[in-house]
N, C-alpha and C. Protein backbone atom coordinates (compact mmCIF):
# COMPACT_ATOMS: atom_id res chain seq x y z
N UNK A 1 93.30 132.46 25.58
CA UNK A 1 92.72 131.54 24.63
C UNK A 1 93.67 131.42 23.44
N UNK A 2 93.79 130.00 23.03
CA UNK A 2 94.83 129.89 21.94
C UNK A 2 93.92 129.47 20.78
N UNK A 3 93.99 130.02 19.26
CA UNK A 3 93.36 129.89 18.30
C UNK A 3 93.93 129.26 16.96
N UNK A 4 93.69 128.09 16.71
CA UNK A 4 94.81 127.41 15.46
C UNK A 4 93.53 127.22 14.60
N UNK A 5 93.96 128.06 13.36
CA UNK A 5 93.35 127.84 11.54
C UNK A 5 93.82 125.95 11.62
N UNK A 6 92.94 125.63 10.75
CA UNK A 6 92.96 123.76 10.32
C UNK A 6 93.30 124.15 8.71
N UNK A 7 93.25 122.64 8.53
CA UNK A 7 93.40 123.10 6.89
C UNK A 7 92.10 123.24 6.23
N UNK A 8 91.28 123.88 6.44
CA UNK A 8 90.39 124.68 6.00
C UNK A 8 90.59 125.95 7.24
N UNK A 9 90.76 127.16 6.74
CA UNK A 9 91.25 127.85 7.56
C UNK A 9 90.10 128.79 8.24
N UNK A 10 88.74 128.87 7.50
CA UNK A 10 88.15 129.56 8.49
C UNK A 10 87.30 128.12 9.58
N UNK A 11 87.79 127.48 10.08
CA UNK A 11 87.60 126.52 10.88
C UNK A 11 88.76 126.19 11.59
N UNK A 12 88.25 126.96 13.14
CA UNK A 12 89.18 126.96 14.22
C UNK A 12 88.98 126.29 15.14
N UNK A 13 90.70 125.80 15.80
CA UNK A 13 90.58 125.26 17.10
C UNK A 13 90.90 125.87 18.28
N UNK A 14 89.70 126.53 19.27
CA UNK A 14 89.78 127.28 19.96
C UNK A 14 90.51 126.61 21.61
N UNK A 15 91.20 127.21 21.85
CA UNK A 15 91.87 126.30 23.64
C UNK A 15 91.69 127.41 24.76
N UNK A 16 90.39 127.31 25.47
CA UNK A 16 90.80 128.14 26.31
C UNK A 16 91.62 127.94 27.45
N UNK A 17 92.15 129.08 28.31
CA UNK A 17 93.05 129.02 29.61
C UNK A 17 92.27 128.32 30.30
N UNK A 18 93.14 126.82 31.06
CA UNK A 18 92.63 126.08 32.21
C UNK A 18 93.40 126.15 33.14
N UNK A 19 92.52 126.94 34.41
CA UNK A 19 93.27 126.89 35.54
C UNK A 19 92.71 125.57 36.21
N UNK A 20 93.84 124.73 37.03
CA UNK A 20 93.64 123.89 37.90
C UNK A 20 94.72 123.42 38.60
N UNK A 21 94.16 122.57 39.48
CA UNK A 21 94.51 122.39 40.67
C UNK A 21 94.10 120.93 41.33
N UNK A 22 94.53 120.83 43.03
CA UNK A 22 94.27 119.45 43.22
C UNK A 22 92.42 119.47 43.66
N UNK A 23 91.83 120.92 43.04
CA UNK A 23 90.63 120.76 43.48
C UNK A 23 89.89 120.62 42.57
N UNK A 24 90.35 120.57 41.05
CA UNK A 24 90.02 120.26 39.99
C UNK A 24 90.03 121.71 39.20
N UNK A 25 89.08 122.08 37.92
CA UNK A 25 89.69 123.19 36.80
C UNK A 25 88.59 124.13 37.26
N UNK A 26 89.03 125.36 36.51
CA UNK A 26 88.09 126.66 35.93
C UNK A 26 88.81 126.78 34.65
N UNK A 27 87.54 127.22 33.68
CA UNK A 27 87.70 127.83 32.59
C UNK A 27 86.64 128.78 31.99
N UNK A 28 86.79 129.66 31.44
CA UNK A 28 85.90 130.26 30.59
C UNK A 28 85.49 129.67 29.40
N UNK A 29 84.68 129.07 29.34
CA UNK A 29 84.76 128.50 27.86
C UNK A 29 83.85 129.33 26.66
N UNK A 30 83.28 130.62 26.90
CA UNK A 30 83.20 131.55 26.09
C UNK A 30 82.75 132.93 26.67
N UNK A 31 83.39 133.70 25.43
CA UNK A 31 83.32 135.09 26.13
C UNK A 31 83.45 135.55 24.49
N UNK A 32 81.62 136.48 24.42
CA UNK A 32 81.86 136.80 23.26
C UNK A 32 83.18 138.26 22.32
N UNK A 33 83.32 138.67 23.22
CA UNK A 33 84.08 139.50 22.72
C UNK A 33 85.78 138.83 22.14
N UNK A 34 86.32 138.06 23.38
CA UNK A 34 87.49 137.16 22.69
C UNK A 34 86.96 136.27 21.43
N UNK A 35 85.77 135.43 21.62
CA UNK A 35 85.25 134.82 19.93
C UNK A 35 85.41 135.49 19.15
N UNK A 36 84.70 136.82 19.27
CA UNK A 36 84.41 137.62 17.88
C UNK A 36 85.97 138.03 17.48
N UNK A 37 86.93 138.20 18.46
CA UNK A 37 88.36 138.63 17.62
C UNK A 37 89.36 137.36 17.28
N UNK A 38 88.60 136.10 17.71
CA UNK A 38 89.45 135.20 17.02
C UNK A 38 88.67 135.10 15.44
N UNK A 39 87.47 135.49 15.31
CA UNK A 39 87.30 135.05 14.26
C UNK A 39 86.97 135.94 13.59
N UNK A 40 87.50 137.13 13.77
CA UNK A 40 87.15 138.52 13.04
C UNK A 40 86.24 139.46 12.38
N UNK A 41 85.34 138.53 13.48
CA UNK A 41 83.47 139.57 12.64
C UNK A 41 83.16 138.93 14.15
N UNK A 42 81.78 139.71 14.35
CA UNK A 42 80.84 139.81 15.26
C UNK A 42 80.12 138.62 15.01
N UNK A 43 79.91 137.62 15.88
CA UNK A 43 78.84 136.26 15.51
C UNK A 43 77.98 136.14 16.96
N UNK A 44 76.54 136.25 16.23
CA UNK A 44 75.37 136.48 17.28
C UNK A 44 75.27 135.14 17.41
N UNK A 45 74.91 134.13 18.54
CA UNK A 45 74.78 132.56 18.89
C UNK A 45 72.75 132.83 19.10
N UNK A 46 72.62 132.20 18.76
CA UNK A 46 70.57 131.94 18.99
C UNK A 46 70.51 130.61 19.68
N UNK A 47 71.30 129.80 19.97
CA UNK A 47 70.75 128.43 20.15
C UNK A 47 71.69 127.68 20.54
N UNK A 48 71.52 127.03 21.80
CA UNK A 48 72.58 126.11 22.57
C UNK A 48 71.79 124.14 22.30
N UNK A 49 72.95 123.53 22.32
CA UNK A 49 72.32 122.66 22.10
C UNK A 49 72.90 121.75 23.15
N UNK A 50 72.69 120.40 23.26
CA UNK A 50 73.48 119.34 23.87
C UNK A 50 72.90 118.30 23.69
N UNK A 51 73.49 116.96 23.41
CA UNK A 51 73.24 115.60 22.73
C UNK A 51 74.31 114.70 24.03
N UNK A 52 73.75 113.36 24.04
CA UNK A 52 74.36 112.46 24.44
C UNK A 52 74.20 111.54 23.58
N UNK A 53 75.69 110.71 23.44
CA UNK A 53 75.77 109.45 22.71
C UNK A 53 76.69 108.77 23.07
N UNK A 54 76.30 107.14 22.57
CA UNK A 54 76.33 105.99 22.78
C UNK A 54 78.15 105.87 21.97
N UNK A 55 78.85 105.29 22.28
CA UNK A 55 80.03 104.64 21.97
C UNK A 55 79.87 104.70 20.34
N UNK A 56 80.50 104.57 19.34
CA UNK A 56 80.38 104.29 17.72
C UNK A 56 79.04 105.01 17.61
N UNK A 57 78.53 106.14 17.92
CA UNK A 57 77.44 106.92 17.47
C UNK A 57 78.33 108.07 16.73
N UNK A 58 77.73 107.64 15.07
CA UNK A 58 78.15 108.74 14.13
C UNK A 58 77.06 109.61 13.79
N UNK A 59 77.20 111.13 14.15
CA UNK A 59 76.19 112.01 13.95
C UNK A 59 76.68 113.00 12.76
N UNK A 60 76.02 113.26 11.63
CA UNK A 60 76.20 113.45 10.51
C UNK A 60 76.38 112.97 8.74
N UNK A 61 76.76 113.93 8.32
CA UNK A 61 77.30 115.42 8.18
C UNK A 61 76.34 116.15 7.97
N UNK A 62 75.86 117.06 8.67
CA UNK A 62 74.55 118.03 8.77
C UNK A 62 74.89 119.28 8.15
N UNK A 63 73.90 119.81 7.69
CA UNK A 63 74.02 121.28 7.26
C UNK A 63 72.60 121.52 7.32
N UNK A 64 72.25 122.81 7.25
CA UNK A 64 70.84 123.62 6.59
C UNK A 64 71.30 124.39 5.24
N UNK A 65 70.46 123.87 4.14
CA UNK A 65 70.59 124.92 3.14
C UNK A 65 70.32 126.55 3.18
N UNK A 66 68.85 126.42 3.94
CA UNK A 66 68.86 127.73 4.31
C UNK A 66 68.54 128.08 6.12
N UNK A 67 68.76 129.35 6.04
CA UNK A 67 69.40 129.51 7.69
C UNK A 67 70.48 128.76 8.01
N UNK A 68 71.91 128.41 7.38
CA UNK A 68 72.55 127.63 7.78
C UNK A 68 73.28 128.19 9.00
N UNK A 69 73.89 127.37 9.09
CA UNK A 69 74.37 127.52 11.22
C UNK A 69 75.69 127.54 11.09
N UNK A 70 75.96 128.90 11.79
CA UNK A 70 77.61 128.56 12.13
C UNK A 70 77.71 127.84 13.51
N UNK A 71 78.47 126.48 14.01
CA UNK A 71 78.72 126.00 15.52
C UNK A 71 79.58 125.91 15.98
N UNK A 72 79.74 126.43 17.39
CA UNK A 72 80.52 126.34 18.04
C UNK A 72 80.52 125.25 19.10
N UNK A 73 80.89 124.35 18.85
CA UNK A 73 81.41 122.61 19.87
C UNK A 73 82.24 122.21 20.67
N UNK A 74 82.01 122.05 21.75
CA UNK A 74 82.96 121.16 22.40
C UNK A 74 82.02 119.94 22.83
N UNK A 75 83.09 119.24 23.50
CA UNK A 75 83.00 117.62 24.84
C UNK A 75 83.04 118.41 26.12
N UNK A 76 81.83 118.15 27.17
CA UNK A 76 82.44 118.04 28.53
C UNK A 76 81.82 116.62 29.32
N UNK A 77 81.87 115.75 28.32
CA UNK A 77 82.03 114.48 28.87
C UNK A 77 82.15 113.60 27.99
N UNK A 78 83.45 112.37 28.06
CA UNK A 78 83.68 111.55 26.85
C UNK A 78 84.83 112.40 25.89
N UNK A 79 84.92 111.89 24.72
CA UNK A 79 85.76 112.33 23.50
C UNK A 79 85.00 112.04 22.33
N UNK A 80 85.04 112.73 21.22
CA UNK A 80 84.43 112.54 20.20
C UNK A 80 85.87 113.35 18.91
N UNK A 81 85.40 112.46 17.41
CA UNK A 81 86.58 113.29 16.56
C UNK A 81 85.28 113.50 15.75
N UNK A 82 85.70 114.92 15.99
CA UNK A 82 84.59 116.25 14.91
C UNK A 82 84.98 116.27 14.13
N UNK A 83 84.47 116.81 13.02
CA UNK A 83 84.71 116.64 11.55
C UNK A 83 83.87 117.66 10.66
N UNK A 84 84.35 118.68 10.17
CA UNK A 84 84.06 119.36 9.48
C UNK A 84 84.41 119.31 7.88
N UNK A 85 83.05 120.00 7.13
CA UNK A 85 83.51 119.79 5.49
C UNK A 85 83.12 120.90 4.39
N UNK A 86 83.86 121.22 3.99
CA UNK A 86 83.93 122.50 3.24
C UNK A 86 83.01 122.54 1.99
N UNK A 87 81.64 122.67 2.04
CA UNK A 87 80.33 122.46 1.27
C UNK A 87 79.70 123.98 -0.04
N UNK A 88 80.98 124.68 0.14
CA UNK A 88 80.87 126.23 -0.18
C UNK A 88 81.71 125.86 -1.70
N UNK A 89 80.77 126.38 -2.81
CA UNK A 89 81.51 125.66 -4.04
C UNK A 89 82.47 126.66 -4.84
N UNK A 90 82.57 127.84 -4.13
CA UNK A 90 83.32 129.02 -4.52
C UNK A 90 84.85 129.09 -3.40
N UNK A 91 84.40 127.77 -2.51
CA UNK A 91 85.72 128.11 -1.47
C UNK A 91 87.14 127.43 -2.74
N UNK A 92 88.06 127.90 -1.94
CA UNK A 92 89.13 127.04 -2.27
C UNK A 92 89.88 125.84 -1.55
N UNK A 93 89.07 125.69 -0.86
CA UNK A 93 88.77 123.82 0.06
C UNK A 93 87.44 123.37 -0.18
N UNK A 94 86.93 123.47 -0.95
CA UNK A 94 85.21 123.12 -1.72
C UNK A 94 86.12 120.95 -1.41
N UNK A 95 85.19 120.62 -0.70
CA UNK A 95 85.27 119.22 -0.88
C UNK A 95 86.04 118.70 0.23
N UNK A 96 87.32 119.78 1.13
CA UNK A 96 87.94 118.89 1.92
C UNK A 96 87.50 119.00 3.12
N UNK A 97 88.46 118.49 3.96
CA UNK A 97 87.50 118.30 5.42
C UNK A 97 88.62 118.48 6.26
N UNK A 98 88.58 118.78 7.30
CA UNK A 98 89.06 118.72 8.40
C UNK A 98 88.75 117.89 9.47
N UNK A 99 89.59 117.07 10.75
CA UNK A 99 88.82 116.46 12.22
C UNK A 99 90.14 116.86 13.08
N UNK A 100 89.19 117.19 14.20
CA UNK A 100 89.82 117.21 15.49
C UNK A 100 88.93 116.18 16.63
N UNK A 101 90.43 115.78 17.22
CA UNK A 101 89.69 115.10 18.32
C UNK A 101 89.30 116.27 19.98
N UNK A 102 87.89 116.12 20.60
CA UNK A 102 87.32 117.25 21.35
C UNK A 102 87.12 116.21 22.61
N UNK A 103 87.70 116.61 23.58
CA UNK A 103 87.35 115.94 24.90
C UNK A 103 87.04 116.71 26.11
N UNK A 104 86.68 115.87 27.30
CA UNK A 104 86.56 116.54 28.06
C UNK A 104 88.16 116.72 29.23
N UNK A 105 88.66 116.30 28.65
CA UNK A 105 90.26 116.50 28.79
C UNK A 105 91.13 117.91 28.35
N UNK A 106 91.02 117.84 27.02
CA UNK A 106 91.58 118.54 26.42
C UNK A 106 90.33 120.04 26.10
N UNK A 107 89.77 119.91 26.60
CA UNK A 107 88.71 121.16 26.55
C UNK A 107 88.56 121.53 24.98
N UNK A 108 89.14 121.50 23.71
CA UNK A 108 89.15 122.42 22.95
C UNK A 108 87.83 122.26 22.45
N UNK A 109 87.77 123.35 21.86
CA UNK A 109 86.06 123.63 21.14
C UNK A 109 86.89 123.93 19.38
N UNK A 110 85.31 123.37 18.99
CA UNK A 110 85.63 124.04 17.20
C UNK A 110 84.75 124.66 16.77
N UNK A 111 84.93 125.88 15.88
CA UNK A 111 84.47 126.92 15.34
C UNK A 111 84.28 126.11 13.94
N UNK A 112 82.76 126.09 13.53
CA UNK A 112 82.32 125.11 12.47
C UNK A 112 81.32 126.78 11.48
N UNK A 113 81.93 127.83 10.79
CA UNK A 113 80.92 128.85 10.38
C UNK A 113 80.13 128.10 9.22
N UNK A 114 79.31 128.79 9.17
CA UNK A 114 77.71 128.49 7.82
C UNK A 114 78.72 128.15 7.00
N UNK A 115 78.11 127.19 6.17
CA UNK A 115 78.36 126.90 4.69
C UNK A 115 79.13 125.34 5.00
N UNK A 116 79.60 125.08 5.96
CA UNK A 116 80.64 123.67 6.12
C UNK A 116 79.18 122.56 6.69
N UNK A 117 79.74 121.64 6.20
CA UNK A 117 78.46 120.17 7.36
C UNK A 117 79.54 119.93 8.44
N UNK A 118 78.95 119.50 8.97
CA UNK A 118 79.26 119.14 10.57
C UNK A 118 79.08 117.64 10.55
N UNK A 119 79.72 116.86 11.17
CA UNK A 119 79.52 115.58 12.27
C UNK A 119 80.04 114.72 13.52
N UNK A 120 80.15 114.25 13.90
CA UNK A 120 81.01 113.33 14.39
C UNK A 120 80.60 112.43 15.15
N UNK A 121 81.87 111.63 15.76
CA UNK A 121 81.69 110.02 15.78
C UNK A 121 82.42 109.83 17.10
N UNK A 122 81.81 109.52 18.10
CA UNK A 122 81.71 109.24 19.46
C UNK A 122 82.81 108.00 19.58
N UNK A 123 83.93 108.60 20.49
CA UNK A 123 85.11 107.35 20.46
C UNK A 123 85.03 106.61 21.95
N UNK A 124 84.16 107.50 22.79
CA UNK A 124 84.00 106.88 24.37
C UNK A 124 83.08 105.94 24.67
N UNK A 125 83.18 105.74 25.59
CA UNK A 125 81.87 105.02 25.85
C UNK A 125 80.12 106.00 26.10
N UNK A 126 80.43 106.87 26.24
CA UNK A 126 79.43 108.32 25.75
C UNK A 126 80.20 109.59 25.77
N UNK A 127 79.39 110.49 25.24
CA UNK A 127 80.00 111.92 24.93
C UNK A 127 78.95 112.40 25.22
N UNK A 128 78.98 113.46 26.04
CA UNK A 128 77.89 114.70 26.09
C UNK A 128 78.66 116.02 24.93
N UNK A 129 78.23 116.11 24.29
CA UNK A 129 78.10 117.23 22.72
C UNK A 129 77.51 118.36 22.99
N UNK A 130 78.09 119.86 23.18
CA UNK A 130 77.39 120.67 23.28
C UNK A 130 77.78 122.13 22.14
N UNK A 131 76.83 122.34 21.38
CA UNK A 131 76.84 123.63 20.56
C UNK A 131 76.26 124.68 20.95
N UNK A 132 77.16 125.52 20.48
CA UNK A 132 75.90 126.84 20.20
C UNK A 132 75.95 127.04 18.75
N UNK A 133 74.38 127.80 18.41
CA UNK A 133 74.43 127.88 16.85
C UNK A 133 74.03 129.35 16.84
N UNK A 134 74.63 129.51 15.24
CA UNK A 134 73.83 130.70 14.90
C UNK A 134 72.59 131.16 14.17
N UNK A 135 72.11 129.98 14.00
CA UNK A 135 70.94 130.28 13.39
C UNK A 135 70.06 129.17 14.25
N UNK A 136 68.51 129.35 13.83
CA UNK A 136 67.64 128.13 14.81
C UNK A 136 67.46 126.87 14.04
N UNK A 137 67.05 125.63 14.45
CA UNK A 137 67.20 124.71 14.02
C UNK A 137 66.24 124.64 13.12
N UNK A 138 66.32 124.27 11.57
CA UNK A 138 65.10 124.27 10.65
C UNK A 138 65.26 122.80 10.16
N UNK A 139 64.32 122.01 10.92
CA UNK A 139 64.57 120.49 10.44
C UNK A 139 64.05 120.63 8.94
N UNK A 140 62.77 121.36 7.87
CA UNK A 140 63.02 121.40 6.98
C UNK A 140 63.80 121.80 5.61
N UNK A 141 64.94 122.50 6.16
CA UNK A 141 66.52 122.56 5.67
C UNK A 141 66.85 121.83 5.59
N UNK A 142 67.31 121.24 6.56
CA UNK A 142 68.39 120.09 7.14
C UNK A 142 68.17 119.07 6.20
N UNK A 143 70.02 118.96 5.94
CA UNK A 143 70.50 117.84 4.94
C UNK A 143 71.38 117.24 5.35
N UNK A 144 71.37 116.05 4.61
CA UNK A 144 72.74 115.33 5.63
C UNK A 144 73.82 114.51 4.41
N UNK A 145 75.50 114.63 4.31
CA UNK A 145 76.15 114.17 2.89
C UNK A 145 76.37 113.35 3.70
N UNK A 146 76.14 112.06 2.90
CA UNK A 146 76.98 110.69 3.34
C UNK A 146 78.34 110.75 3.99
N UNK A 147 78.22 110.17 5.01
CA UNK A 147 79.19 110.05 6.15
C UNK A 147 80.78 109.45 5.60
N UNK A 148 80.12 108.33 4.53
CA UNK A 148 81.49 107.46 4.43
C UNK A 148 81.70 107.88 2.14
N UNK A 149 81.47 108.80 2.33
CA UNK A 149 81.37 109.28 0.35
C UNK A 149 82.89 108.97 0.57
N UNK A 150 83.14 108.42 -0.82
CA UNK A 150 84.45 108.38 -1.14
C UNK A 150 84.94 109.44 -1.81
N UNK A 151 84.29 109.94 -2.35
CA UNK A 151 85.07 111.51 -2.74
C UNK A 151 85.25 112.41 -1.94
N UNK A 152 85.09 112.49 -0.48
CA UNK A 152 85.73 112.86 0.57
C UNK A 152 86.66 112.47 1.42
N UNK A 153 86.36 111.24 1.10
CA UNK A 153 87.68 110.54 2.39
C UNK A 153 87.93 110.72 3.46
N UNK A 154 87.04 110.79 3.98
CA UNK A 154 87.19 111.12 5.26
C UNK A 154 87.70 110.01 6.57
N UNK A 155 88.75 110.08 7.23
CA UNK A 155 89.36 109.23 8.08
C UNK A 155 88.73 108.90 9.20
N UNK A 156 88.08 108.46 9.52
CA UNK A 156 87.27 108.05 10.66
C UNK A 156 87.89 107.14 11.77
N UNK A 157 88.59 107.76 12.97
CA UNK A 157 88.85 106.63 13.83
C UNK A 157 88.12 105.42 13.78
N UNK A 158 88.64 104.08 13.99
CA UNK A 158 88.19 103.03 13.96
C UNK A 158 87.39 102.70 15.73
N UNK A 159 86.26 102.37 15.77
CA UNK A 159 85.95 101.79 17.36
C UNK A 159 85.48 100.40 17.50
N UNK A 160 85.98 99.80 16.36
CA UNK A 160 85.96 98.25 16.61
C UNK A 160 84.13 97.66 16.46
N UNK A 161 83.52 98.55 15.66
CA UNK A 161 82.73 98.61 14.96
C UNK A 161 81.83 99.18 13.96
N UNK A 162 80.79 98.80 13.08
CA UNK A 162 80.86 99.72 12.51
C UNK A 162 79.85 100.99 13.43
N UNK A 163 80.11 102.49 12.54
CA UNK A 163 79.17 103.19 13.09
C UNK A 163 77.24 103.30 13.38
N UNK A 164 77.62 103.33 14.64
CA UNK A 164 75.47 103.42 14.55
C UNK A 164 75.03 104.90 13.80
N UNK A 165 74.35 104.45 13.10
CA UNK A 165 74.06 105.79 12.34
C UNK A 165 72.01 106.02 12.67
N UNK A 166 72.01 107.20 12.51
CA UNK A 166 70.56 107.32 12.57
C UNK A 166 69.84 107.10 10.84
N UNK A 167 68.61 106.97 10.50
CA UNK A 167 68.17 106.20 9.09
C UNK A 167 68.14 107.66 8.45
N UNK A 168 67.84 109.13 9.13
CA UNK A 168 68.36 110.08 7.94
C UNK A 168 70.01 110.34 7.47
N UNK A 169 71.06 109.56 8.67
CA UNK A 169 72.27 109.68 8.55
C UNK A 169 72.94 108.66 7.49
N UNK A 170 72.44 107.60 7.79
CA UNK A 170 72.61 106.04 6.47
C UNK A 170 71.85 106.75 5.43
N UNK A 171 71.05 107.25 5.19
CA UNK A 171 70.29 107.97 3.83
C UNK A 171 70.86 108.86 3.05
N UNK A 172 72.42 109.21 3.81
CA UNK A 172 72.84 111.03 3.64
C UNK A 172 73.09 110.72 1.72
N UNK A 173 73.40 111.92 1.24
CA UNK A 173 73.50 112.35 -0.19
C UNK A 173 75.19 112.42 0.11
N UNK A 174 75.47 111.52 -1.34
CA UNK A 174 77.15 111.95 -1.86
C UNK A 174 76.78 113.16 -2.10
N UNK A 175 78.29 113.88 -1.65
CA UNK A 175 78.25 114.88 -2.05
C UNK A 175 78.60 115.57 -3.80
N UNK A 176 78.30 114.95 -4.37
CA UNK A 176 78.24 115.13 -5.89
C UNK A 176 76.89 115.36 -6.11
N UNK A 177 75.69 114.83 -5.03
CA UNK A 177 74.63 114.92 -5.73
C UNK A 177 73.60 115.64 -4.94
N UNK A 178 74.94 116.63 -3.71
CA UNK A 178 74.03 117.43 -2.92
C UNK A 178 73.79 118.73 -2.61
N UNK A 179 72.60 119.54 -1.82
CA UNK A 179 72.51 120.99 -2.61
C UNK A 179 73.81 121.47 -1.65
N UNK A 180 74.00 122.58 -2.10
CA UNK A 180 75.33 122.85 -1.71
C UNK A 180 75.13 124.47 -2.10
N UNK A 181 75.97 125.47 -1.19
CA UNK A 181 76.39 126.14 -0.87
C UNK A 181 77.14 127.06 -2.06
N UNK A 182 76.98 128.44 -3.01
CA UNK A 182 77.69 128.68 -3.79
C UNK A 182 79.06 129.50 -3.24
């Protein structure tokens, strides 16, 4: 497994070994003991998730204030560019963001720990999205920072339209005016 820091560095891009062939791949795509030493503490997972979406489906930027979730993501169907954002006001990336693009090509998964929002924006014609989290889902936590805030900047591949957003995702809070993480 190959492990690359982003520029927010505790947010990794994990690659595991793909064996294949003309009969198609194997991979491990987790094994907690290699996780826990790429990311240098012990992280218990409670909760697997998986989503399908539609072409220009932008999901986010999510967080829980409390119980927040560390996730671990990949694609195994479609491509999507993930996007993580540094929501921790004591970090020293407080505000920036990181994206990787996650396919079912390129296997890589991203390591998203508590305190960052999460989203992303479906570049295929669908993506099957699958997490594991570390904490359980508390829809009355759950917050969401505006997708397109300009004090983030965030680069959003273009898909030749705009994004479908869900009405708590078009609702999200700039992040100037959201609770946040000390």
């Amino acid at each position: 497994m190959k492990v690359t820091p982003t520029a927010i560095p505790d947010v990794l891009v994990i690659e595991p070994k793909v064996f294949g062939d003309a009969r198609g791949f194997f991979f491990e795509s987790f094994n907690q003991r290699a996780f826990d030493e790429a990311v240098g503490r012990h992280v218990d997972f409670v909760q697997d998730n998986h989503s399908r979406s539609a072409k220009g489906v932008l999901r986010g930027l999510h967080y829980q204030v409390q119980q927040p979730q560390g996730k671990l993501v990949r694609v195994t169907r479609g491509a999507v560019f993930d996007v993580a954002v540094d929501i921790r006001k004591s970090s020293p990336t407080f505000g920036q963001w990181t994206g990787v693009e996650l396919t079912e090509d390129n296997h890589k998964q991203l390591w998203v720990p508590a305190g960052l929002a999460h989203g992303f924006l479906v570049l295929s014609d669908f993506a099957d999205f699958l997490y594991k989290t570390t904490e359980y889902y508390a829809p009355v936590h759950e917050r969401a920072i505006l997708w397109n805030d300009t004090t983030l900047a965030i680069q959003w591949p273009q898909t030749g339209s705009p994004p479908l957003l869900s009405a708590k995702d078009a609702a999200g809070t700039p992040l100037a005016l959201a609770e946040l993480f000390g």
